[in-house]
N, C-alpha and C. Protein backbone atom coordinates (compact mmCIF):
# COMPACT_ATOMS: atom_id res chain seq x y z
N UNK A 1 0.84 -1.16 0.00
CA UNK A 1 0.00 0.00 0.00
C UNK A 1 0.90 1.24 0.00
N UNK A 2 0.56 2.42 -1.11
CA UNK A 2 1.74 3.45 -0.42
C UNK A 2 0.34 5.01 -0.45
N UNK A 3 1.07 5.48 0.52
CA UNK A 3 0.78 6.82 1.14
C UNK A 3 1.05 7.80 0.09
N UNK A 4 -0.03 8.79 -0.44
CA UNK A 4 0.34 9.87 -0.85
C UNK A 4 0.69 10.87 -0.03
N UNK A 5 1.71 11.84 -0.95
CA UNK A 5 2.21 12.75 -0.20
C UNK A 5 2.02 14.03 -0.83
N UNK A 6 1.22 14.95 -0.18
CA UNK A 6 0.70 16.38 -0.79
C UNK A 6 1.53 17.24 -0.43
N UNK A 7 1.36 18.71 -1.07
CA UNK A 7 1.86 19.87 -0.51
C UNK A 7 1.11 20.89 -0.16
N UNK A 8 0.32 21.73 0.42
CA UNK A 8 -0.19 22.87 -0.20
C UNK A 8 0.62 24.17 -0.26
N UNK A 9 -0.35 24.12 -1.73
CA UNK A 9 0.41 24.86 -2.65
C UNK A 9 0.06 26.68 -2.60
N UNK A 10 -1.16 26.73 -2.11
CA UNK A 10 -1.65 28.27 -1.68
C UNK A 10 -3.27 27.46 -0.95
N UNK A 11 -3.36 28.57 -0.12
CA UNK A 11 -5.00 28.37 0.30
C UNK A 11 -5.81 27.97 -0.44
N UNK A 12 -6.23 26.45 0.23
CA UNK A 12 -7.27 26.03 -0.36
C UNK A 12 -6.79 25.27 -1.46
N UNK A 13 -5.48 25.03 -1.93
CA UNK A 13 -5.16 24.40 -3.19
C UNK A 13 -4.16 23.14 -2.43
N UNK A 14 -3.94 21.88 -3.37
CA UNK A 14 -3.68 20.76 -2.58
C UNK A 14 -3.13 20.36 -3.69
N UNK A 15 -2.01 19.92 -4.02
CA UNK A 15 -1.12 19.34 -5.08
C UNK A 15 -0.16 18.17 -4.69
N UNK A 16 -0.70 17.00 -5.58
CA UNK A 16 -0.42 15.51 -5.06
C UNK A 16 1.10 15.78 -5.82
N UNK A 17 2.19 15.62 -4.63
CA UNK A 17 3.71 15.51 -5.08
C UNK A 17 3.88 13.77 -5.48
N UNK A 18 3.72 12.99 -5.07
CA UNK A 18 4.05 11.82 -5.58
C UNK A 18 3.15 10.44 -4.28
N UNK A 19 3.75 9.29 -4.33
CA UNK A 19 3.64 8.93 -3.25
C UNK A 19 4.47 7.78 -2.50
N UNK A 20 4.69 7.46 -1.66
CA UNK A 20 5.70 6.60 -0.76
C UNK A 20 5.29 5.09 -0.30
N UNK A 21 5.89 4.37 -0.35
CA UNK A 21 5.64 3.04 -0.21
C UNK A 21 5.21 2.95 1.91
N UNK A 22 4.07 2.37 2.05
CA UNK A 22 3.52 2.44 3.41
C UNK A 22 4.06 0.98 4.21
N UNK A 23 4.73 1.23 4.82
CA UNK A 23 5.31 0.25 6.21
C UNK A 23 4.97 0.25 7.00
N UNK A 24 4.96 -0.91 7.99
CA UNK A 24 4.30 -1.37 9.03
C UNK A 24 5.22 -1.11 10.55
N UNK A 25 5.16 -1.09 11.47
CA UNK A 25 6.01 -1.00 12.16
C UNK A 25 6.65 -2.73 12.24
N UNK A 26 5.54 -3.40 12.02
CA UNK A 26 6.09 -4.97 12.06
C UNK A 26 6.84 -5.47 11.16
N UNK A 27 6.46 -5.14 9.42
CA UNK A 27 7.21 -5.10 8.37
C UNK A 27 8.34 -4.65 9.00
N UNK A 28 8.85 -3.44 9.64
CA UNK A 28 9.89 -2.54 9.91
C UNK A 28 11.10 -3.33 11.14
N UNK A 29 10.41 -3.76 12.20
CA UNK A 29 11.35 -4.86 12.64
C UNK A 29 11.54 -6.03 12.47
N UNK A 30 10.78 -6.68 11.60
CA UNK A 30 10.82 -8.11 11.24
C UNK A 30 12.19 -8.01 9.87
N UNK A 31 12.32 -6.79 9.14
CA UNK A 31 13.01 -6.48 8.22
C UNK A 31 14.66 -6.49 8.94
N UNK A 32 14.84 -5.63 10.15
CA UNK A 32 15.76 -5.11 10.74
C UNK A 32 16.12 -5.89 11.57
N UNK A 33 15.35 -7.02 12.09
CA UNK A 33 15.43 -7.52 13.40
C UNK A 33 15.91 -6.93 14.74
N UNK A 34 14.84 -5.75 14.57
CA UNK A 34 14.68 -4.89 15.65
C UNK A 34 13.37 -4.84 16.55
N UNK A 35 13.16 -4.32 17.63
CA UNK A 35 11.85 -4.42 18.44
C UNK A 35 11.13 -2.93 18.29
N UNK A 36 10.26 -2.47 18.25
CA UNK A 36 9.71 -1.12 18.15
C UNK A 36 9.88 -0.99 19.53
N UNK A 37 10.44 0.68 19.67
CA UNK A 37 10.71 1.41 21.06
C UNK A 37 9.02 1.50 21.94
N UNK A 38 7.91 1.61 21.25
CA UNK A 38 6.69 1.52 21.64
C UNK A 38 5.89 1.02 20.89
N UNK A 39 4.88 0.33 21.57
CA UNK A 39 3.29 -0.51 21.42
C UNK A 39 2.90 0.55 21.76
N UNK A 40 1.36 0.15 21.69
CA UNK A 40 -0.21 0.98 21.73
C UNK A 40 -1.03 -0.35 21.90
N UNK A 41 -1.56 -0.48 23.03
CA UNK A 41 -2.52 -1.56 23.91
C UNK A 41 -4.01 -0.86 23.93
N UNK A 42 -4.58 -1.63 23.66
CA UNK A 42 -6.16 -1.51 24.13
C UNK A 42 -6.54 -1.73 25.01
N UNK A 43 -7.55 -1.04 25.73
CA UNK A 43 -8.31 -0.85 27.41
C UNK A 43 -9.73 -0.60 27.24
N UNK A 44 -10.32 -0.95 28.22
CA UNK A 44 -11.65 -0.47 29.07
C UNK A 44 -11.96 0.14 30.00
N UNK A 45 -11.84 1.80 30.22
CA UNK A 45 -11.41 2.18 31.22
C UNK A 45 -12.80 1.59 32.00
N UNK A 46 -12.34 1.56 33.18
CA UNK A 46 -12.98 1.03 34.07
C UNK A 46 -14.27 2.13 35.08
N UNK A 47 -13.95 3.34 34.67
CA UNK A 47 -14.93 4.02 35.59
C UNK A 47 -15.88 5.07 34.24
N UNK A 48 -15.33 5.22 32.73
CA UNK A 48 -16.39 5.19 31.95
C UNK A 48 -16.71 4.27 30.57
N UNK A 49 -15.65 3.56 30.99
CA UNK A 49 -16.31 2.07 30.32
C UNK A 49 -15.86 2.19 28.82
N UNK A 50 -15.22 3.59 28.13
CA UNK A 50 -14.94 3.99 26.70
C UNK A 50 -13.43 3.06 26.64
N UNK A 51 -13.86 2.54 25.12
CA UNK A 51 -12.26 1.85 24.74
C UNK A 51 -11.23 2.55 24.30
N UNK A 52 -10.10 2.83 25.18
CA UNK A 52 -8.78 3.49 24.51
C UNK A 52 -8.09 2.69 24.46
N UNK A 53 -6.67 3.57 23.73
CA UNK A 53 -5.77 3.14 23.26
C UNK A 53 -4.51 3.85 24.76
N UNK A 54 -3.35 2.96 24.91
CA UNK A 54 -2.15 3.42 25.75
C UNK A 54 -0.94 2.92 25.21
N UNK A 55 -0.59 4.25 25.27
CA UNK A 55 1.25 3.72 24.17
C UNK A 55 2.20 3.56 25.33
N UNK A 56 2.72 2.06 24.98
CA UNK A 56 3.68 1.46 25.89
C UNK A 56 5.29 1.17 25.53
N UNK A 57 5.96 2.25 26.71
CA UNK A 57 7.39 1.99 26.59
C UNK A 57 7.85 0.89 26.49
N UNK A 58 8.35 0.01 26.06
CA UNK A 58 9.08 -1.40 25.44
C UNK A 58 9.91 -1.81 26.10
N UNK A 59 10.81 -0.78 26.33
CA UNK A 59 12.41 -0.51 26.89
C UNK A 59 12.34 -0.91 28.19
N UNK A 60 10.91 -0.67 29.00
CA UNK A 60 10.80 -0.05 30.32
C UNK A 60 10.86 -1.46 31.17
N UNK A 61 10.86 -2.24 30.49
CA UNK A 61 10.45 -3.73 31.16
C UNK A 61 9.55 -4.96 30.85
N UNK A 62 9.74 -5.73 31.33
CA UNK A 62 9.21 -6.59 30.99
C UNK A 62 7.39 -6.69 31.25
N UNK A 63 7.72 -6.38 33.25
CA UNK A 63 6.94 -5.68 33.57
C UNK A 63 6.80 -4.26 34.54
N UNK A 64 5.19 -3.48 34.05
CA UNK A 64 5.35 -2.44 34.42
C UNK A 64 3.98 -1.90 34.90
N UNK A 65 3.98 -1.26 35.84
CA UNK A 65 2.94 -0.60 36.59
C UNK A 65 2.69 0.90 35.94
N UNK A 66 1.61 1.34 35.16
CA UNK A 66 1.88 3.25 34.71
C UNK A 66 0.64 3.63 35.33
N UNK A 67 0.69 4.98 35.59
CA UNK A 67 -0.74 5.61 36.11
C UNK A 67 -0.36 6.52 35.19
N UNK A 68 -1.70 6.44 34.81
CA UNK A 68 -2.48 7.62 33.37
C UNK A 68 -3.81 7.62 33.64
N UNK A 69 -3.94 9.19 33.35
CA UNK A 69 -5.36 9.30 33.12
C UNK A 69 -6.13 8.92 31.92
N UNK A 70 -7.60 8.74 31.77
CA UNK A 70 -8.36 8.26 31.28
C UNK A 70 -8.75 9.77 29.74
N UNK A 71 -8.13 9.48 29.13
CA UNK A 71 -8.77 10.59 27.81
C UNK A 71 -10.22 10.92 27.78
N UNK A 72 -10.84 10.25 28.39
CA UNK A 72 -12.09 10.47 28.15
C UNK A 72 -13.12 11.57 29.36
N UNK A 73 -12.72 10.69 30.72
CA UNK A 73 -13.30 10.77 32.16
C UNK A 73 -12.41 11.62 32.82
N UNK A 74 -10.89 11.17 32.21
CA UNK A 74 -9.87 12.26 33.10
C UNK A 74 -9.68 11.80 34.55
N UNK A 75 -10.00 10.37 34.96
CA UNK A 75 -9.84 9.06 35.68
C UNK A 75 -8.52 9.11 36.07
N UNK A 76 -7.98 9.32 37.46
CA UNK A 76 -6.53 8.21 37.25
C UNK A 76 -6.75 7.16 37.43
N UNK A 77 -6.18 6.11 36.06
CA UNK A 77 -5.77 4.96 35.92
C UNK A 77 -5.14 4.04 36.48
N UNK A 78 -4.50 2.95 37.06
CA UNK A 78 -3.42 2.13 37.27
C UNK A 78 -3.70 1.44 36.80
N UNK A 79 -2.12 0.81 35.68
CA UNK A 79 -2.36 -0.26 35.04
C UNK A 79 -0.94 -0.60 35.09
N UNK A 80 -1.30 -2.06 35.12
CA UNK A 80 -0.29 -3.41 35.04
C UNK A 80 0.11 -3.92 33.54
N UNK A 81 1.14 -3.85 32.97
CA UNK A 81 1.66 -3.86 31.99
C UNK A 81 2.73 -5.31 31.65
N UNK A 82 2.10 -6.07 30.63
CA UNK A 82 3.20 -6.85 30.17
C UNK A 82 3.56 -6.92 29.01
N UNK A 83 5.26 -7.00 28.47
CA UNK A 83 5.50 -7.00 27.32
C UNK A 83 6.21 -8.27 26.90
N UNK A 84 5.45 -8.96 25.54
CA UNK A 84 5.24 -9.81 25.33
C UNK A 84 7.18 -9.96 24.53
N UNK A 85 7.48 -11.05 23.71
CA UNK A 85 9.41 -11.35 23.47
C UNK A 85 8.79 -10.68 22.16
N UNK A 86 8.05 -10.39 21.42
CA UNK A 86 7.84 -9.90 19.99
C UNK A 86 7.71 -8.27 20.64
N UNK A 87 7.56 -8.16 21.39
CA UNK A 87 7.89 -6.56 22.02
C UNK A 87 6.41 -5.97 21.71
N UNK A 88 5.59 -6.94 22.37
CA UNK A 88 4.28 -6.05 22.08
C UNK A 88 3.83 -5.55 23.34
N UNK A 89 3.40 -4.83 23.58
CA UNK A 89 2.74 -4.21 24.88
C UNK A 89 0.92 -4.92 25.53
N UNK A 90 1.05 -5.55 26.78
CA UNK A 90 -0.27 -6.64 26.84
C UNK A 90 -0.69 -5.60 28.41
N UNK A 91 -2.20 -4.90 28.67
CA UNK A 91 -2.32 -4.27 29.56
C UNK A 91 -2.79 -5.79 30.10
N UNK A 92 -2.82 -6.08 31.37
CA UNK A 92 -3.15 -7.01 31.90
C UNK A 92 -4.08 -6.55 32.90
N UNK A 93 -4.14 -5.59 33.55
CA UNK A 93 -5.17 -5.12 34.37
C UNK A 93 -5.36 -3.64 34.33
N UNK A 94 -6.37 -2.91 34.45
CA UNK A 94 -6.39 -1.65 34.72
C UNK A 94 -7.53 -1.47 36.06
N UNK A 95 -6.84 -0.57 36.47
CA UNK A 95 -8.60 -0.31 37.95
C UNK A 95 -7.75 1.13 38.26
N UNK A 96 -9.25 1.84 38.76
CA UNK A 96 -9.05 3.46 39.30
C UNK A 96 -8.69 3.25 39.96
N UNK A 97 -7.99 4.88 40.38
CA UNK A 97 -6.97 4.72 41.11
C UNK A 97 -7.88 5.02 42.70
């Protein structure tokens, strides 16, 4: 799949420069045999129930405890974090704080 890439060219005007071949972050370390520095895990926050997304440091451990608030409710979070040997980020629990 590749990504076009625009410019604008004056207000309101949009001129397709060409376009770029689209990579995966997985394509990207499976190529390199490298781990991505961060995942993005899916949740339920627990006190308004909306599904987000939480981008997880890689580096940080294997496992990891983060408190974040909730994008939605503005909740503090605690969540229990595991990262899987393919370097994916697995929330394993979340509950308010």
């Amino acid at each position: 799949m590749a990504r076009a890439v625009f410019k604008i060219v004056e207000a309101g005007a949009i001129r397709l420069l060409g376009s770029i071949p689209s990579l995966s972050r997985q394509s990207l370390s499976r190529k390199r045999g490298a781990v991505p520095l961060e995942s993005d895990a899916i949740y339920d926050c627990p006190v308004c129930g909306e599904t987000n997304a939480i981008g997880i440091d890689v580096t940080g451990g294997a496992h990891q405890r983060l408190l974040e608030d909730c994008p939605v409710c503005c909740r503090p979070l605690v969540f229990t974090i595991a990262v899987d040997r393919d370097g994916d980020g697995v929330v394993e629990s979340v509950e308010a704080e």
